[in-house]
PDB file of N, CA and C in Angstrom:
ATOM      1  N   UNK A   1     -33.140 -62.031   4.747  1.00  0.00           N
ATOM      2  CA  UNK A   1     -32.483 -63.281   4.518  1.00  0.00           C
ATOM      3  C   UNK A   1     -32.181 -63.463   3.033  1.00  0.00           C
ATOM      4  N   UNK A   2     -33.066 -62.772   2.244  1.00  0.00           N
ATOM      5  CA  UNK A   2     -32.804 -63.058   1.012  1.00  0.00           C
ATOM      6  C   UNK A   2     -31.587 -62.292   0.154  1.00  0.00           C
ATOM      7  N   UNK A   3     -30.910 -61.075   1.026  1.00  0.00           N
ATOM      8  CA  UNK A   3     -30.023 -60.483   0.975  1.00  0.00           C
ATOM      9  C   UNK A   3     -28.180 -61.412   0.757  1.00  0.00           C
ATOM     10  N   UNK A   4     -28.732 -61.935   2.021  1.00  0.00           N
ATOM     11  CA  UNK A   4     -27.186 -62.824   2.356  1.00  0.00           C
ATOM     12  C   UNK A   4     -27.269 -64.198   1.505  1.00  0.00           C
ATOM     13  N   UNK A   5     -28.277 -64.481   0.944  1.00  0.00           N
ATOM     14  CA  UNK A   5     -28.363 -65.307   0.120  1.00  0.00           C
ATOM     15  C   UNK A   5     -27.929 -64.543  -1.295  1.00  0.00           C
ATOM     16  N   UNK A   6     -28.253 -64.187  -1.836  1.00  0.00           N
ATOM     17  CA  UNK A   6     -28.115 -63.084  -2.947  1.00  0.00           C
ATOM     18  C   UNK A   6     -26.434 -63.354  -2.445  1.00  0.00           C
ATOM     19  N   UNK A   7     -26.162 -62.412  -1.653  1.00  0.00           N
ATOM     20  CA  UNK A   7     -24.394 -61.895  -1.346  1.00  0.00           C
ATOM     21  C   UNK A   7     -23.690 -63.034  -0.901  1.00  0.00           C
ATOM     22  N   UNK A   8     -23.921 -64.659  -0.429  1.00  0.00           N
ATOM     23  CA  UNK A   8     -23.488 -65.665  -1.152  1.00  0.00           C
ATOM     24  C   UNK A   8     -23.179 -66.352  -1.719  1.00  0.00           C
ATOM     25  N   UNK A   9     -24.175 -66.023  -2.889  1.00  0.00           N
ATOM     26  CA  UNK A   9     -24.187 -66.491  -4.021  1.00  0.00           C
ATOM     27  C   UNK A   9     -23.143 -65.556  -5.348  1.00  0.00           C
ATOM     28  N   UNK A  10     -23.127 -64.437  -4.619  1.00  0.00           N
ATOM     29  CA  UNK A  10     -22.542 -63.174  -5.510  1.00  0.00           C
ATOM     30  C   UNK A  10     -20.736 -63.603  -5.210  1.00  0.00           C
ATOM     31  N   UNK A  11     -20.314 -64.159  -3.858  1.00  0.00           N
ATOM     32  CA  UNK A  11     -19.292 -64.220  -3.356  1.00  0.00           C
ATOM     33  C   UNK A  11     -18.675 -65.704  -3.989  1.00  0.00           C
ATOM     34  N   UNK A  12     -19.749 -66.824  -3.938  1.00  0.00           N
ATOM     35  CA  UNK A  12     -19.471 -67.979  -4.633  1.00  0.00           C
ATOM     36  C   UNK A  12     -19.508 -67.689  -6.261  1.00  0.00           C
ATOM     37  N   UNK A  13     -19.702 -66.639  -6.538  1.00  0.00           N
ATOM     38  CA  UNK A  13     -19.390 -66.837  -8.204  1.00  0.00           C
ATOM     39  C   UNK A  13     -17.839 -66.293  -8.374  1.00  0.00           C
ATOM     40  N   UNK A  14     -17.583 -65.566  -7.319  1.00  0.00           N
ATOM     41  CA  UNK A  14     -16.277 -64.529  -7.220  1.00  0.00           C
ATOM     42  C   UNK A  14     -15.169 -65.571  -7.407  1.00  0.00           C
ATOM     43  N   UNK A  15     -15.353 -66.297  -6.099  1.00  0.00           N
ATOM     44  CA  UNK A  15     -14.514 -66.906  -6.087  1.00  0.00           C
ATOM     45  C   UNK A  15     -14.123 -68.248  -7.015  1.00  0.00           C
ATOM     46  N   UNK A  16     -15.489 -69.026  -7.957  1.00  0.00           N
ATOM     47  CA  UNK A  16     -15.193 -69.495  -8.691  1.00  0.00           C
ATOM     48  C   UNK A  16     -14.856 -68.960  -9.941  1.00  0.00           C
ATOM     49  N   UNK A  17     -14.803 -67.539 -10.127  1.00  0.00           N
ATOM     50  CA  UNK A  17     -14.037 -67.107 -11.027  1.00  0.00           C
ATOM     51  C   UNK A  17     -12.678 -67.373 -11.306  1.00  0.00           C
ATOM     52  N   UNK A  18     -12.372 -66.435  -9.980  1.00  0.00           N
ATOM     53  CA  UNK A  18     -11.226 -66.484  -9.689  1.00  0.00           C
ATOM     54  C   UNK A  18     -10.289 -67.993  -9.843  1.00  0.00           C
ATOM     55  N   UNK A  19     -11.191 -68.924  -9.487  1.00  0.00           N
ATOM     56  CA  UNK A  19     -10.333 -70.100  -9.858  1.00  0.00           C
ATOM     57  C   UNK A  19     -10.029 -70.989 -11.563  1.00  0.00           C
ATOM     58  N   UNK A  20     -11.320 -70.346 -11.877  1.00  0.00           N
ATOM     59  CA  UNK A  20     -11.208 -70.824 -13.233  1.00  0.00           C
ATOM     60  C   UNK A  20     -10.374 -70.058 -13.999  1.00  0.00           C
ATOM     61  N   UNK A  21     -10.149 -68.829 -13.345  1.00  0.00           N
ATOM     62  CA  UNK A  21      -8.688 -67.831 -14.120  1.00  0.00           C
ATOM     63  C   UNK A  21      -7.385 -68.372 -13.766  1.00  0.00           C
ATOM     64  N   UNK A  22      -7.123 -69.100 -12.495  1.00  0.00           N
ATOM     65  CA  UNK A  22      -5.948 -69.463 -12.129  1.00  0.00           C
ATOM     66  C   UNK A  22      -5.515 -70.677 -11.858  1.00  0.00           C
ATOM     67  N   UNK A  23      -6.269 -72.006 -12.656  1.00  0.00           N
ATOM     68  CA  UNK A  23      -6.578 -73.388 -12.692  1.00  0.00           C
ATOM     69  C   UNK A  23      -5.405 -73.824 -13.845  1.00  0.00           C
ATOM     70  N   UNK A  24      -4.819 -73.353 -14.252  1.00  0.00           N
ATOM     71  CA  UNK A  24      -3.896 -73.600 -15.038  1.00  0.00           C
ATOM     72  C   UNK A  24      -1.969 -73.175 -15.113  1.00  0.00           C
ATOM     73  N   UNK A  25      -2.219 -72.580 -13.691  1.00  0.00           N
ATOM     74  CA  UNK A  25      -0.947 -72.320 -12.899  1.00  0.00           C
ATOM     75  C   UNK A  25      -0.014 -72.990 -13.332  1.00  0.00           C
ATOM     76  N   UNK A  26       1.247 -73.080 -13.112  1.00  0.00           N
ATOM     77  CA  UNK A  26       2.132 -74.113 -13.273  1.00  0.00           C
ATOM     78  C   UNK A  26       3.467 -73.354 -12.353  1.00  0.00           C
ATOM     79  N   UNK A  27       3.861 -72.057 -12.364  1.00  0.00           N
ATOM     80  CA  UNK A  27       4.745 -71.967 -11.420  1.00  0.00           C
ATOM     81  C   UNK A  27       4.598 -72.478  -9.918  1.00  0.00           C
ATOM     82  N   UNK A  28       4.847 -73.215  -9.624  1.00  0.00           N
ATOM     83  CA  UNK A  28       5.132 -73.294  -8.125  1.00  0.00           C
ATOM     84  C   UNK A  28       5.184 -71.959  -7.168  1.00  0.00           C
ATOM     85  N   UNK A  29       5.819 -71.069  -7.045  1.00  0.00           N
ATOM     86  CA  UNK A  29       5.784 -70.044  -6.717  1.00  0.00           C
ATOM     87  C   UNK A  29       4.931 -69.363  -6.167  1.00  0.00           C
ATOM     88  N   UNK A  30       4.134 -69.408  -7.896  1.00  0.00           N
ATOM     89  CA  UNK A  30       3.141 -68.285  -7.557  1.00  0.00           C
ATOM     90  C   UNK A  30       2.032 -68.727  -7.087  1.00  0.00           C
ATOM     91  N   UNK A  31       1.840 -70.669  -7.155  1.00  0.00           N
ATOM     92  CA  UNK A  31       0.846 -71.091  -6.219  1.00  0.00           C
ATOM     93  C   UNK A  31       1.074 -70.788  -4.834  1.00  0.00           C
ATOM     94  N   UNK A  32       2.049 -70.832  -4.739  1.00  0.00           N
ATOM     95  CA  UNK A  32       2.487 -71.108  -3.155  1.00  0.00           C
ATOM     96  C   UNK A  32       1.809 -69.103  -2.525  1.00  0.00           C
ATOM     97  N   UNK A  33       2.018 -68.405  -3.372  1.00  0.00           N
ATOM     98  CA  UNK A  33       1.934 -67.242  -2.617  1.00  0.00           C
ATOM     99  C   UNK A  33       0.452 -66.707  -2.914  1.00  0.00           C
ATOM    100  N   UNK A  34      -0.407 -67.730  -3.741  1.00  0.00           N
ATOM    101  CA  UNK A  34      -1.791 -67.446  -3.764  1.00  0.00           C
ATOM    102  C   UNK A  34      -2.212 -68.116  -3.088  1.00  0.00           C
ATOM    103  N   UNK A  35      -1.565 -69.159  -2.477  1.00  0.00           N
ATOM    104  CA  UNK A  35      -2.160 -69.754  -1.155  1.00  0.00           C
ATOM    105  C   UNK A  35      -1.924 -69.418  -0.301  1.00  0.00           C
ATOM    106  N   UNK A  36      -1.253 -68.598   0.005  1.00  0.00           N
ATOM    107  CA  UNK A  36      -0.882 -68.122   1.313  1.00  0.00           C
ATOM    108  C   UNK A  36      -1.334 -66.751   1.478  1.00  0.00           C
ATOM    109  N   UNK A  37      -1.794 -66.197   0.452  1.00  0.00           N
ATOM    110  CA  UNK A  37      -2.146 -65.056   0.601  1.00  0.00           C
ATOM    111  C   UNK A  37      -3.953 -65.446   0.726  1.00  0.00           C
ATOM    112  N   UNK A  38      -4.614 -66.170   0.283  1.00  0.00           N
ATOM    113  CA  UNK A  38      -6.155 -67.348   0.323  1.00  0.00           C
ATOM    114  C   UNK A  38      -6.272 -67.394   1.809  1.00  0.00           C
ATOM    115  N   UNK A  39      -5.076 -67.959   2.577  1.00  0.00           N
ATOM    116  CA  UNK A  39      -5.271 -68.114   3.827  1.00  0.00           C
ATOM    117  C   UNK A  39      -4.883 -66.737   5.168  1.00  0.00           C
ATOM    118  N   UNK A  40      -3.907 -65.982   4.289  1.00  0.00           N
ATOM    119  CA  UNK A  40      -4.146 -64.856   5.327  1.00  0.00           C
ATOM    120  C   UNK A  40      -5.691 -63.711   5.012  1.00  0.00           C
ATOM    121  N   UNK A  41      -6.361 -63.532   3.750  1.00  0.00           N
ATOM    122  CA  UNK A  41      -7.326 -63.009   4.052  1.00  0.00           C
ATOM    123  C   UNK A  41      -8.410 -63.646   4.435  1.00  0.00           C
ATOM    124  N   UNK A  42      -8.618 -64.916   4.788  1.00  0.00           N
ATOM    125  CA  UNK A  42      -9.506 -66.209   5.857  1.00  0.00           C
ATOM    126  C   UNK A  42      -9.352 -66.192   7.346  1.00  0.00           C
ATOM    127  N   UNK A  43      -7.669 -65.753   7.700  1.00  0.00           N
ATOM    128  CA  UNK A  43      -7.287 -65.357   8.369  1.00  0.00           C
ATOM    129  C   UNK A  43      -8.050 -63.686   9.155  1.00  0.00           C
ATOM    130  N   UNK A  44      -7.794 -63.201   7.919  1.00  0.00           N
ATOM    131  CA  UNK A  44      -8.685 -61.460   8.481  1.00  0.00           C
ATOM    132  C   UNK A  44      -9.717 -61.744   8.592  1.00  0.00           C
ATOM    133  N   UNK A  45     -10.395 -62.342   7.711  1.00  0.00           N
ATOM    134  CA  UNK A  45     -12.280 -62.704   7.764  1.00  0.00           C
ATOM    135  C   UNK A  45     -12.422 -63.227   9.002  1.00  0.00           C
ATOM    136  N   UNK A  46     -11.789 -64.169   9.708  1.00  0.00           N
ATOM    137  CA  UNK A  46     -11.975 -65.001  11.062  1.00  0.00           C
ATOM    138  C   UNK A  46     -11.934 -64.036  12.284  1.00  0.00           C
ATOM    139  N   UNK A  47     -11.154 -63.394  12.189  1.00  0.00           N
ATOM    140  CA  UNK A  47     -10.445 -62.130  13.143  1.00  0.00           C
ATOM    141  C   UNK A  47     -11.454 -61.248  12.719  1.00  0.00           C
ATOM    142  N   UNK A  48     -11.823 -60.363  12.112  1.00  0.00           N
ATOM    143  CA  UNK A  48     -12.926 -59.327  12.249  1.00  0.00           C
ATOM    144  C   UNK A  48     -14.256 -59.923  12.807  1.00  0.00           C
ATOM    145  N   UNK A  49     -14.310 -60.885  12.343  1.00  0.00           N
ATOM    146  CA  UNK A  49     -16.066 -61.630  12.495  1.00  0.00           C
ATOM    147  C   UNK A  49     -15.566 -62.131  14.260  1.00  0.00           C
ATOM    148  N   UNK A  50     -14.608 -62.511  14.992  1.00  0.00           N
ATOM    149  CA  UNK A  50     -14.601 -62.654  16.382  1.00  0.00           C
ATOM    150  C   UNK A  50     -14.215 -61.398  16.908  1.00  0.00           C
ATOM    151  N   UNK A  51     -13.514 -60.147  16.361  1.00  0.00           N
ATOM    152  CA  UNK A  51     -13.452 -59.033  17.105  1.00  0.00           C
ATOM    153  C   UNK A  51     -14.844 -58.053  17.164  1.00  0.00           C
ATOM    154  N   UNK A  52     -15.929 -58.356  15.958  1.00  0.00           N
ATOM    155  CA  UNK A  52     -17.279 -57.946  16.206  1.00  0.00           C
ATOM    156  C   UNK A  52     -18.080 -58.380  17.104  1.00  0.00           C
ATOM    157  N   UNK A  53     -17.818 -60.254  16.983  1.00  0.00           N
ATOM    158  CA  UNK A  53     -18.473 -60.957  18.442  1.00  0.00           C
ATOM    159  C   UNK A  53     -18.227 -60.531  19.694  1.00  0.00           C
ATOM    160  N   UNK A  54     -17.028 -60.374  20.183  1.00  0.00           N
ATOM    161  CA  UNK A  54     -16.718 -59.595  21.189  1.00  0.00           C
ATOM    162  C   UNK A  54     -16.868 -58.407  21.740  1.00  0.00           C
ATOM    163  N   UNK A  55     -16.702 -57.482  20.603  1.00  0.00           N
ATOM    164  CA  UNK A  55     -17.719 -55.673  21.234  1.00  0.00           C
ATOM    165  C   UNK A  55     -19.417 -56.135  21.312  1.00  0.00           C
ATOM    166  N   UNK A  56     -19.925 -57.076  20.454  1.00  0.00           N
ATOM    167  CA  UNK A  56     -21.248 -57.321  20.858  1.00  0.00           C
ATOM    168  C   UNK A  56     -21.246 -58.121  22.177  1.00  0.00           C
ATOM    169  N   UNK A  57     -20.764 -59.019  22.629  1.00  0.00           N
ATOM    170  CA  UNK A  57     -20.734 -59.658  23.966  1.00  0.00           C
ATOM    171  C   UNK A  57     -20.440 -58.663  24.749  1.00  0.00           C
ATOM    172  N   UNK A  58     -19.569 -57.975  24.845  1.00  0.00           N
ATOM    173  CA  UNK A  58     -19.414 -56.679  25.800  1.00  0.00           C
ATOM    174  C   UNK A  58     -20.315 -55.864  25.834  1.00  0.00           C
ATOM    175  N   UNK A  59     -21.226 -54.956  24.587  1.00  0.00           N
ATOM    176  CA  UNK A  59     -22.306 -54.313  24.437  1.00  0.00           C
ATOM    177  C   UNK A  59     -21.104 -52.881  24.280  1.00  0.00           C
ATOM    178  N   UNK A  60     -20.190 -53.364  23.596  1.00  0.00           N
ATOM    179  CA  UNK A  60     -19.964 -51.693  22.963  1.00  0.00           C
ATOM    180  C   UNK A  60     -20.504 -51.144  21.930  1.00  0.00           C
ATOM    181  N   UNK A  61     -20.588 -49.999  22.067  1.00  0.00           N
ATOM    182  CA  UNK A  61     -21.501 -49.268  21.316  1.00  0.00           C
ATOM    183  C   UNK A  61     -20.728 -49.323  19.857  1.00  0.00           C
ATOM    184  N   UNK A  62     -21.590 -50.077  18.970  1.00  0.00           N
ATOM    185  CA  UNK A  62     -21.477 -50.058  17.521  1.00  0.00           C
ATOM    186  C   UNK A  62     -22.670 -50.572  16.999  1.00  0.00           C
ATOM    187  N   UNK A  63     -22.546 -50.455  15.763  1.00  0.00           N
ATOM    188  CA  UNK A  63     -24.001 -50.209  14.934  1.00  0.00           C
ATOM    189  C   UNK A  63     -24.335 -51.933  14.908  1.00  0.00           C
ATOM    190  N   UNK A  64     -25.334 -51.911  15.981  1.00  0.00           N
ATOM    191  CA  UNK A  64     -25.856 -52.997  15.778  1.00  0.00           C
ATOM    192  C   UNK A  64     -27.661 -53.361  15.093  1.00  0.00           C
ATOM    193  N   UNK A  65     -27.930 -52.888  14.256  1.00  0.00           N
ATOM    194  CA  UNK A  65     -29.627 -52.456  13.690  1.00  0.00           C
ATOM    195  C   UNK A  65     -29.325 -53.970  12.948  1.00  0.00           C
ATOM    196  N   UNK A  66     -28.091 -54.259  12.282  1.00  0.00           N
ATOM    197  CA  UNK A  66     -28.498 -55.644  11.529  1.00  0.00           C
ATOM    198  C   UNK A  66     -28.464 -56.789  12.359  1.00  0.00           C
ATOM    199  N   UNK A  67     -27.608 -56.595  13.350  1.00  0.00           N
ATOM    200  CA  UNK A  67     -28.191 -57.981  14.580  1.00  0.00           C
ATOM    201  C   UNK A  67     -29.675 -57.919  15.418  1.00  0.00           C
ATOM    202  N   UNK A  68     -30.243 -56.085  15.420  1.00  0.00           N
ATOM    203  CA  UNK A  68     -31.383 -56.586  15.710  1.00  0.00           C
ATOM    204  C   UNK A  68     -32.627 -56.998  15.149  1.00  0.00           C
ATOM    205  N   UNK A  69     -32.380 -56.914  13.720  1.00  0.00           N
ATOM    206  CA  UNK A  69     -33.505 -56.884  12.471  1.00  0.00           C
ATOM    207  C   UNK A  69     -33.065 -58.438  13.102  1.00  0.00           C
ATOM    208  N   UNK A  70     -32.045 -59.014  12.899  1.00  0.00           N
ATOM    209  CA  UNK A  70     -31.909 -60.558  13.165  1.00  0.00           C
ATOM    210  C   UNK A  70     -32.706 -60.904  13.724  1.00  0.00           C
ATOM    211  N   UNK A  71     -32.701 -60.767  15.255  1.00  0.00           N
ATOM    212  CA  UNK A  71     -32.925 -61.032  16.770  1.00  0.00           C
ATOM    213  C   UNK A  71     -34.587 -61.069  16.211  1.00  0.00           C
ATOM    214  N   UNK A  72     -34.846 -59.770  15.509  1.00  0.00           N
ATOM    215  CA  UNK A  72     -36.487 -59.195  15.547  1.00  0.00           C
ATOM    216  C   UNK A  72     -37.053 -59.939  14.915  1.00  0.00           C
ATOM    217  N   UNK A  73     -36.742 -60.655  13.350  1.00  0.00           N
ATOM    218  CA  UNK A  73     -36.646 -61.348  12.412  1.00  0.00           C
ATOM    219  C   UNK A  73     -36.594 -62.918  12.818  1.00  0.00           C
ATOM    220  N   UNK A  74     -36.030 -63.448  13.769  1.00  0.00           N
ATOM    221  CA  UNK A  74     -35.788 -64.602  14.869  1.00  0.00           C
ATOM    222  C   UNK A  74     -37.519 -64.851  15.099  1.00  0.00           C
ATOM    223  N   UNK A  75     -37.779 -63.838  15.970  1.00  0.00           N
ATOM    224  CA  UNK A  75     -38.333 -63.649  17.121  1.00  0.00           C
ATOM    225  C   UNK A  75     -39.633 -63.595  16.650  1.00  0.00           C
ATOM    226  N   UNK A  76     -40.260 -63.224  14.887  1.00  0.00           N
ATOM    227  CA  UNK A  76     -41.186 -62.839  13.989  1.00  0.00           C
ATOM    228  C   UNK A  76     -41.646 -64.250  13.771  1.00  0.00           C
ATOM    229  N   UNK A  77     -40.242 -64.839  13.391  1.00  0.00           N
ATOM    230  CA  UNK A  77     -40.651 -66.261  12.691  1.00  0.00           C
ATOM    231  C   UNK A  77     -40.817 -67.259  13.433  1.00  0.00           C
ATOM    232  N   UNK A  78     -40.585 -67.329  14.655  1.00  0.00           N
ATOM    233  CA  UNK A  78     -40.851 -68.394  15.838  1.00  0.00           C
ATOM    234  C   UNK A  78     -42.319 -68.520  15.875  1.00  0.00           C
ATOM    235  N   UNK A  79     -42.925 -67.118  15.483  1.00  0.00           N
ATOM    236  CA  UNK A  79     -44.393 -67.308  16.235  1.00  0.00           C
ATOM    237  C   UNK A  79     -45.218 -67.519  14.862  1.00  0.00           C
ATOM    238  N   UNK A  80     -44.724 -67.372  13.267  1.00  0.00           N
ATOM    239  CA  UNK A  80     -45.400 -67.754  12.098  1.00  0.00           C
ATOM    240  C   UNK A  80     -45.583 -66.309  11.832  1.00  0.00           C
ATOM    241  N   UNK A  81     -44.970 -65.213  11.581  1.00  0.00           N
ATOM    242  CA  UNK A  81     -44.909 -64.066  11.040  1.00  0.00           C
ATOM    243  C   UNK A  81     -43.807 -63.634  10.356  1.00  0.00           C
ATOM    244  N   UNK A  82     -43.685 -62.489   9.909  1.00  0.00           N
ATOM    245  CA  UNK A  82     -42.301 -62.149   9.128  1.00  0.00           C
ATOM    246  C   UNK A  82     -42.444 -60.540   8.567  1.00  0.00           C
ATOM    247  N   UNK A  83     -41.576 -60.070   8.829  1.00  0.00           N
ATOM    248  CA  UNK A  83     -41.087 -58.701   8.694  1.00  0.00           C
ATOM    249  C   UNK A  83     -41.241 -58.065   6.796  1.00  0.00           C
ATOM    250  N   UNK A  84     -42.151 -57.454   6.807  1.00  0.00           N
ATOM    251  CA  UNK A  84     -42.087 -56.934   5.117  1.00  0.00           C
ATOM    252  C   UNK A  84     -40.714 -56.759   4.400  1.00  0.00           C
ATOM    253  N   UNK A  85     -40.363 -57.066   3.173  1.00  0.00           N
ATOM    254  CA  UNK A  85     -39.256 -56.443   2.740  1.00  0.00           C
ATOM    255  C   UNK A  85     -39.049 -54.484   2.811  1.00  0.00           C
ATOM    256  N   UNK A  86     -38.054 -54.137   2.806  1.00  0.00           N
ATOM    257  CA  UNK A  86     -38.004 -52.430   2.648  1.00  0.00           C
ATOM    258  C   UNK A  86     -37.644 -52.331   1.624  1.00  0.00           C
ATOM    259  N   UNK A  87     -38.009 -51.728   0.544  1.00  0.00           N
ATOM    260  CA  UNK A  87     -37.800 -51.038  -0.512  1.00  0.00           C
ATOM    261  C   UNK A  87     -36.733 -50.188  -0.184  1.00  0.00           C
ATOM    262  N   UNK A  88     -35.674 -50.521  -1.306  1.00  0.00           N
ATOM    263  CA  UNK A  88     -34.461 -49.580  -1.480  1.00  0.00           C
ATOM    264  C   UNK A  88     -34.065 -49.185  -2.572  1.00  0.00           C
ATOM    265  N   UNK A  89     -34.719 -48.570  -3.063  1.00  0.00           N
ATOM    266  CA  UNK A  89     -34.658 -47.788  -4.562  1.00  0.00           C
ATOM    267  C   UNK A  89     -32.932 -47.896  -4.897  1.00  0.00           C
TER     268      UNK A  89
END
């Protein structure tokens, strides 16, 4: 958990970068096509994350070890336990 927190936080600095580089726009234009380009890769993010839901609802075979560390990780902490971190050099 402390991973996706970390890579949240890594993603929220990204993107407030990114805005504090481009907060001073003034073509019209080129707002218009950084917004539209904002919303078609939100667009892909939405669409991959429901085409993964779906091979998992079906049970096609793809690498699912991080939904079951989830599930396992779920299932640890319900009862007042919790899974060691792994060392990854």
């Amino acid at each position: 958990m402390k991973f996706n927190t970390f890579q949240t936080a890594k993603i929220y600095r990204l993107v407030l970068k990114a805005f504090h580089n481009n907060r001073n726009l003034s073509d019209s234009v080129a707002i218009e096509q950084k917004i539209k380009l904002a919303r078609d890769y939100t667009f892909l993010l939405n669409s991959v994350h429901h085409h993964k839901e779906l091979l998992f609802s079906y049970n096609i075979a793809v690498d699912r070890s991080n939904e079951v560390k989830r599930t396992h990780g779920k299932s640890a902490s319900s009862v007042g336990l919790q899974f060691p971190e792994v060392y990854q050099p």
